[in-house]
N, C-alpha and C. Protein backbone atom coordinates (compact mmCIF):
# COMPACT_ATOMS: atom_id res chain seq x y z
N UNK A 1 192.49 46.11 196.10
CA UNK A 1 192.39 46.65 194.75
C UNK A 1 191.93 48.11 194.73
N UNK A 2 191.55 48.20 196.15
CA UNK A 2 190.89 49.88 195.62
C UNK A 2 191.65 51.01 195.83
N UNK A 3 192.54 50.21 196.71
CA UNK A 3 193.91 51.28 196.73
C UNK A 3 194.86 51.71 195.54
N UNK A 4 194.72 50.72 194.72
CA UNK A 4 195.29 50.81 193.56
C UNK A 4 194.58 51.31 192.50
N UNK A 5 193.47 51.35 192.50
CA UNK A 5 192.93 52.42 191.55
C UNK A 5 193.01 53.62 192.01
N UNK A 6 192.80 53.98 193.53
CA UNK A 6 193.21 55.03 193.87
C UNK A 6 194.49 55.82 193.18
N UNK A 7 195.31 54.90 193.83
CA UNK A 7 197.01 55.14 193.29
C UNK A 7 197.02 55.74 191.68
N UNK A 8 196.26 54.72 190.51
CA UNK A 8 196.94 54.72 189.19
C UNK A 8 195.94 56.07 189.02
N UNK A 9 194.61 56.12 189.33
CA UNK A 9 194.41 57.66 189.10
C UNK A 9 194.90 58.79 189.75
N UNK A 10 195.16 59.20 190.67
CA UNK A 10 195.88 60.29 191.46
C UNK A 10 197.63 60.21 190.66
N UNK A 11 198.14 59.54 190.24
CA UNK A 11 199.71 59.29 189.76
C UNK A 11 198.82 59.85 188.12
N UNK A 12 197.71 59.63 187.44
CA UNK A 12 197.31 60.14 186.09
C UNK A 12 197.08 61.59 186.43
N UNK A 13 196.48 62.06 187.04
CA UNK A 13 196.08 63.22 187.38
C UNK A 13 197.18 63.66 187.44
N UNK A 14 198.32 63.92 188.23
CA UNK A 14 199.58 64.55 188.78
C UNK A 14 200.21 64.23 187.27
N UNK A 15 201.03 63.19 186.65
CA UNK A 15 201.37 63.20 185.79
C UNK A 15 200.91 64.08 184.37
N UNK A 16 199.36 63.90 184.21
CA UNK A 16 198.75 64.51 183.26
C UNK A 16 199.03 66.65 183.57
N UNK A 17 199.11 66.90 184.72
CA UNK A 17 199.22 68.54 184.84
C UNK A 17 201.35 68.44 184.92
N UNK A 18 202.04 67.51 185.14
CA UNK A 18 203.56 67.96 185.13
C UNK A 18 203.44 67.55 183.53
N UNK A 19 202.89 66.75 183.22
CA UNK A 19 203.25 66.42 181.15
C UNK A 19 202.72 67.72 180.12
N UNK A 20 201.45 67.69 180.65
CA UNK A 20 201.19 69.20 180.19
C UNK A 20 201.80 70.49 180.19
N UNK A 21 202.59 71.04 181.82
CA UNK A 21 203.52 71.38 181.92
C UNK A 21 204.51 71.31 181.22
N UNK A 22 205.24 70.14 181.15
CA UNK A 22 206.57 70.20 180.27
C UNK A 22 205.94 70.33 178.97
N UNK A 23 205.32 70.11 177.99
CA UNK A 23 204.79 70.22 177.12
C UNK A 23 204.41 71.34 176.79
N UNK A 24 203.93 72.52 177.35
CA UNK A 24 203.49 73.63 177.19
C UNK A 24 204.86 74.80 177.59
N UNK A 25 205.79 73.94 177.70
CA UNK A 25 207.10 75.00 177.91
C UNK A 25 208.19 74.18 177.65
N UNK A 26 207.73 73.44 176.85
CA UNK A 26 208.94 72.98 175.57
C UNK A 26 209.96 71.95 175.97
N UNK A 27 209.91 71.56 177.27
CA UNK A 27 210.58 71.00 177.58
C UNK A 27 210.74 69.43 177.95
N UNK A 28 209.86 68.41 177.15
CA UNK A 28 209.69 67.51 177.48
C UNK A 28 208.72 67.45 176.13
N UNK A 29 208.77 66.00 175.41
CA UNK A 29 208.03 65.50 174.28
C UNK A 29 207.51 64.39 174.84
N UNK A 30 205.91 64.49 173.95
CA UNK A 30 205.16 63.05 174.50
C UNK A 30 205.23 62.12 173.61
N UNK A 31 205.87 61.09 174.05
CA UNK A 31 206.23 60.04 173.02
C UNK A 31 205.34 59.10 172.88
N UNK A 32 204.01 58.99 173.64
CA UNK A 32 202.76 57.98 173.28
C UNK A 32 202.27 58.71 172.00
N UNK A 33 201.92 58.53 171.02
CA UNK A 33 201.88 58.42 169.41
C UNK A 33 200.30 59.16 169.44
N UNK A 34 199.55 58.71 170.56
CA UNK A 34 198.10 58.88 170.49
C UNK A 34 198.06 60.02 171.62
N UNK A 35 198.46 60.32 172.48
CA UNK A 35 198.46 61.29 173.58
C UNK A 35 198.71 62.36 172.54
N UNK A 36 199.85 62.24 171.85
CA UNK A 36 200.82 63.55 171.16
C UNK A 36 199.86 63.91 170.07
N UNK A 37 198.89 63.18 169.47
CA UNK A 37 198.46 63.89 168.81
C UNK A 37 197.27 64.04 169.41
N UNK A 38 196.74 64.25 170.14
CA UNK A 38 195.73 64.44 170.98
C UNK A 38 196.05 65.88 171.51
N UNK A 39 197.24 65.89 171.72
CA UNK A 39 198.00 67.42 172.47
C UNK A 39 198.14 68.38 171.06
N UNK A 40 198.05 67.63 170.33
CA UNK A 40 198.42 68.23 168.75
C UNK A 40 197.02 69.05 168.72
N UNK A 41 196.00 68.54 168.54
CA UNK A 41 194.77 68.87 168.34
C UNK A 41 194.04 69.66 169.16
N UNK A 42 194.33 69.49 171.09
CA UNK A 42 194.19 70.45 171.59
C UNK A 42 194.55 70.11 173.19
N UNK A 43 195.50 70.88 173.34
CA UNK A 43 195.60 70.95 174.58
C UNK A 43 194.80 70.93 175.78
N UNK A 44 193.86 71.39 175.98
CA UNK A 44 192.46 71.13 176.54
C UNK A 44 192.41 69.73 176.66
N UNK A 45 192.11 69.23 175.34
CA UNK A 45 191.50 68.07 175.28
C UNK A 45 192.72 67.02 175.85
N UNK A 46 193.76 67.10 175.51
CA UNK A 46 194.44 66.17 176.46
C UNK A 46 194.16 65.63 178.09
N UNK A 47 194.37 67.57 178.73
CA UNK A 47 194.09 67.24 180.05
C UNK A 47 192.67 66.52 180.21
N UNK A 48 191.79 66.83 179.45
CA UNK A 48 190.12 66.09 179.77
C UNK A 48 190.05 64.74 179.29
N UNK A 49 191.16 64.33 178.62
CA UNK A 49 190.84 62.32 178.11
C UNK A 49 191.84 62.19 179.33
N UNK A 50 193.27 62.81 179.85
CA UNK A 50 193.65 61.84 181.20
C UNK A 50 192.84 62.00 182.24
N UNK A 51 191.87 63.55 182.96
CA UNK A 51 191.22 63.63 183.92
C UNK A 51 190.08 62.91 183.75
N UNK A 52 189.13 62.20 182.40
CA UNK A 52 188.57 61.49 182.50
C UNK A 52 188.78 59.79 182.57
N UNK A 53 189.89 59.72 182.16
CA UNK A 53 190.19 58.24 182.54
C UNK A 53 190.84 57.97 184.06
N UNK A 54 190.86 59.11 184.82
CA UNK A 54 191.25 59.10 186.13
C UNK A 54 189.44 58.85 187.00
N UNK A 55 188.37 59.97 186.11
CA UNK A 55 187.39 60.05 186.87
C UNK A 55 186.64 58.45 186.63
N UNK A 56 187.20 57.87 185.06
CA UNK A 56 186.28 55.90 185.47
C UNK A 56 186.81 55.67 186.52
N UNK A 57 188.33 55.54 186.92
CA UNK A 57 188.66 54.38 187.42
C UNK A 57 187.48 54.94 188.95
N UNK A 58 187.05 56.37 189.10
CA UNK A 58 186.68 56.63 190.67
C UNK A 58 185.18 56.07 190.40
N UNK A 59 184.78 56.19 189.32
CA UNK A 59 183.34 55.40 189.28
C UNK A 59 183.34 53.82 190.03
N UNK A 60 184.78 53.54 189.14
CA UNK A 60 184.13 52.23 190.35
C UNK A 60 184.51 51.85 191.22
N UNK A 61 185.22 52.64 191.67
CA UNK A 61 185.83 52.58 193.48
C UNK A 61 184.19 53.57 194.29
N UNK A 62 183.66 54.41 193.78
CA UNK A 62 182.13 54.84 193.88
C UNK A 62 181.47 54.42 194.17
N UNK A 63 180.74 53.01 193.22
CA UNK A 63 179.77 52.39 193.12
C UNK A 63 180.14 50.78 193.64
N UNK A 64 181.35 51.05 194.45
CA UNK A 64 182.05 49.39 194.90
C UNK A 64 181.97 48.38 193.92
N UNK A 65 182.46 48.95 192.53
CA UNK A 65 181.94 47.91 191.93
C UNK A 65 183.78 47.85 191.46
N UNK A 66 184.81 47.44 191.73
CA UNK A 66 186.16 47.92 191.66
C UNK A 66 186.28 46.13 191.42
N UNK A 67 186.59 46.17 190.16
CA UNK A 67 186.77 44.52 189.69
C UNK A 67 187.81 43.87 190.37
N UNK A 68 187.81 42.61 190.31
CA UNK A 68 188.81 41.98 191.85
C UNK A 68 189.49 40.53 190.59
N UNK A 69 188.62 40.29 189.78
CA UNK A 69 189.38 38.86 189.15
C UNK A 69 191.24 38.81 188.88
N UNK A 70 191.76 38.06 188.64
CA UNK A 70 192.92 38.08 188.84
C UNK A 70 193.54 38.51 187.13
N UNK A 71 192.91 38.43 185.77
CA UNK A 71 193.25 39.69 184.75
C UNK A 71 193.31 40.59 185.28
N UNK A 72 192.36 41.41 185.64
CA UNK A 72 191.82 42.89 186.22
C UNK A 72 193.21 43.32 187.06
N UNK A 73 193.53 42.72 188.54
CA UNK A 73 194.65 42.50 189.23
C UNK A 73 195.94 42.83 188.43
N UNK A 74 196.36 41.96 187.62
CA UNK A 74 197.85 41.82 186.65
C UNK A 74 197.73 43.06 186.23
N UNK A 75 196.52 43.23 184.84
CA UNK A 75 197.01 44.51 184.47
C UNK A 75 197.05 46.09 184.94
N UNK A 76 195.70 45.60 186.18
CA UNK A 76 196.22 47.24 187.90
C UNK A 76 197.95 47.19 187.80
N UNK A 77 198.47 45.94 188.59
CA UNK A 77 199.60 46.21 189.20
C UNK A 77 200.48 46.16 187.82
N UNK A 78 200.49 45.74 187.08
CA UNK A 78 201.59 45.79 185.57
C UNK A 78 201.52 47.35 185.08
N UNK A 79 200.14 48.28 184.89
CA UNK A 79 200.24 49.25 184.94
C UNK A 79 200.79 50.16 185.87
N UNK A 80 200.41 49.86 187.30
CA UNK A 80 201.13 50.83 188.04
C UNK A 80 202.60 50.74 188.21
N UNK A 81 203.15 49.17 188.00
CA UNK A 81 204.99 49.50 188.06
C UNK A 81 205.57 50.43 186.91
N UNK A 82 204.67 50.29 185.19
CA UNK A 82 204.92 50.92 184.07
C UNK A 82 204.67 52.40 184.59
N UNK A 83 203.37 52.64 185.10
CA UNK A 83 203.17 54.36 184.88
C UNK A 83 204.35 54.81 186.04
N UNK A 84 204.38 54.06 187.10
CA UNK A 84 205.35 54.68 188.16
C UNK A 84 206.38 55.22 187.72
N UNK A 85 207.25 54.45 186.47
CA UNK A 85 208.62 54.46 186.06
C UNK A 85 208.38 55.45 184.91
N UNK A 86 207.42 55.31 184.75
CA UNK A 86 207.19 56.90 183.59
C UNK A 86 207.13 57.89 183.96
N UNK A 87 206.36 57.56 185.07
CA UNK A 87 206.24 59.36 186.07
C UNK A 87 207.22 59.84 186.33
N UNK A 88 207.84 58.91 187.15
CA UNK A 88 209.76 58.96 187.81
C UNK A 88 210.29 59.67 186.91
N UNK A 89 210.05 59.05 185.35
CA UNK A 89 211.20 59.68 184.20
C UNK A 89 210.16 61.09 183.92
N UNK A 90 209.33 61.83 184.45
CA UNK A 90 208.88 62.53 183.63
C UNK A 90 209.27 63.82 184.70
N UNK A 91 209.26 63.35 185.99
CA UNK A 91 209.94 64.15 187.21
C UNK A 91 211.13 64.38 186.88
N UNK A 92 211.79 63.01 186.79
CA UNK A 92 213.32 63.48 186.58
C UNK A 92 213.79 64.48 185.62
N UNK A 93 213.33 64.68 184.52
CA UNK A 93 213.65 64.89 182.99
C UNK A 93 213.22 66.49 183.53
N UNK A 94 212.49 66.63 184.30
CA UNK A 94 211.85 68.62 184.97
C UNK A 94 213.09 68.69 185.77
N UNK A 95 212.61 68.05 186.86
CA UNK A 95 214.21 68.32 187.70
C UNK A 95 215.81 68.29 187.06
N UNK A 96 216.15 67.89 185.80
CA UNK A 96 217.35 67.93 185.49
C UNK A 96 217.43 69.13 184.55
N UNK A 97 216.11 69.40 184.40
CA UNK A 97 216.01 70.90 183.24
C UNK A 97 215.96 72.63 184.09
N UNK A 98 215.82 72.07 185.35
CA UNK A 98 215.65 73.12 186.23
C UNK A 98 216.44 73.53 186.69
């Protein structure tokens, strides 16, 4: 499991500076409803709610306290196949604009 928090924060981090990116040069819209207006309000503050929801998940890979029950599990790996395929599309969508 701790590889996978590893994973879903380092894939937030990277995602959060290419979304910002496309976002800050017009080329890509954020279609999460709550991100977008978050980017609405301030750009700053976007990158600091994804770099801080990257820095929990390291708290508890930190403090070994990296939850193991089998909820916890489903929604790690259910999130990481979702964010993977978002990232993918958020790469692709730069690379086809480039």
């Amino acid at each position: 499991m701790v590889w996978l928090f590893h994973y879903l924060s380092l894939l937030n981090i990277v995602d959060a500076l290419i979304t910002y990116y496309g976002l800050e040069m017009a080329i890509i819209t954020e279609l999460n409803p709550l991100m977008a207006r978050i980017y609405e309000i301030h750009p700053s503050l976007f990158i600091l709610l994804k770099l801080s929801l990257s820095m929990f998940l390291y708290v508890f890979i930190l403090f070994k306290m990296v939850p193991t029950s089998r909820l916890i599990k489903g929604f790690a790996y259910t999130a990481s196949v979702f964010y993977t395929i978002v990232f993918g599309l958020h790469c692709w969508w730069l690379v086809l604009l480039y």
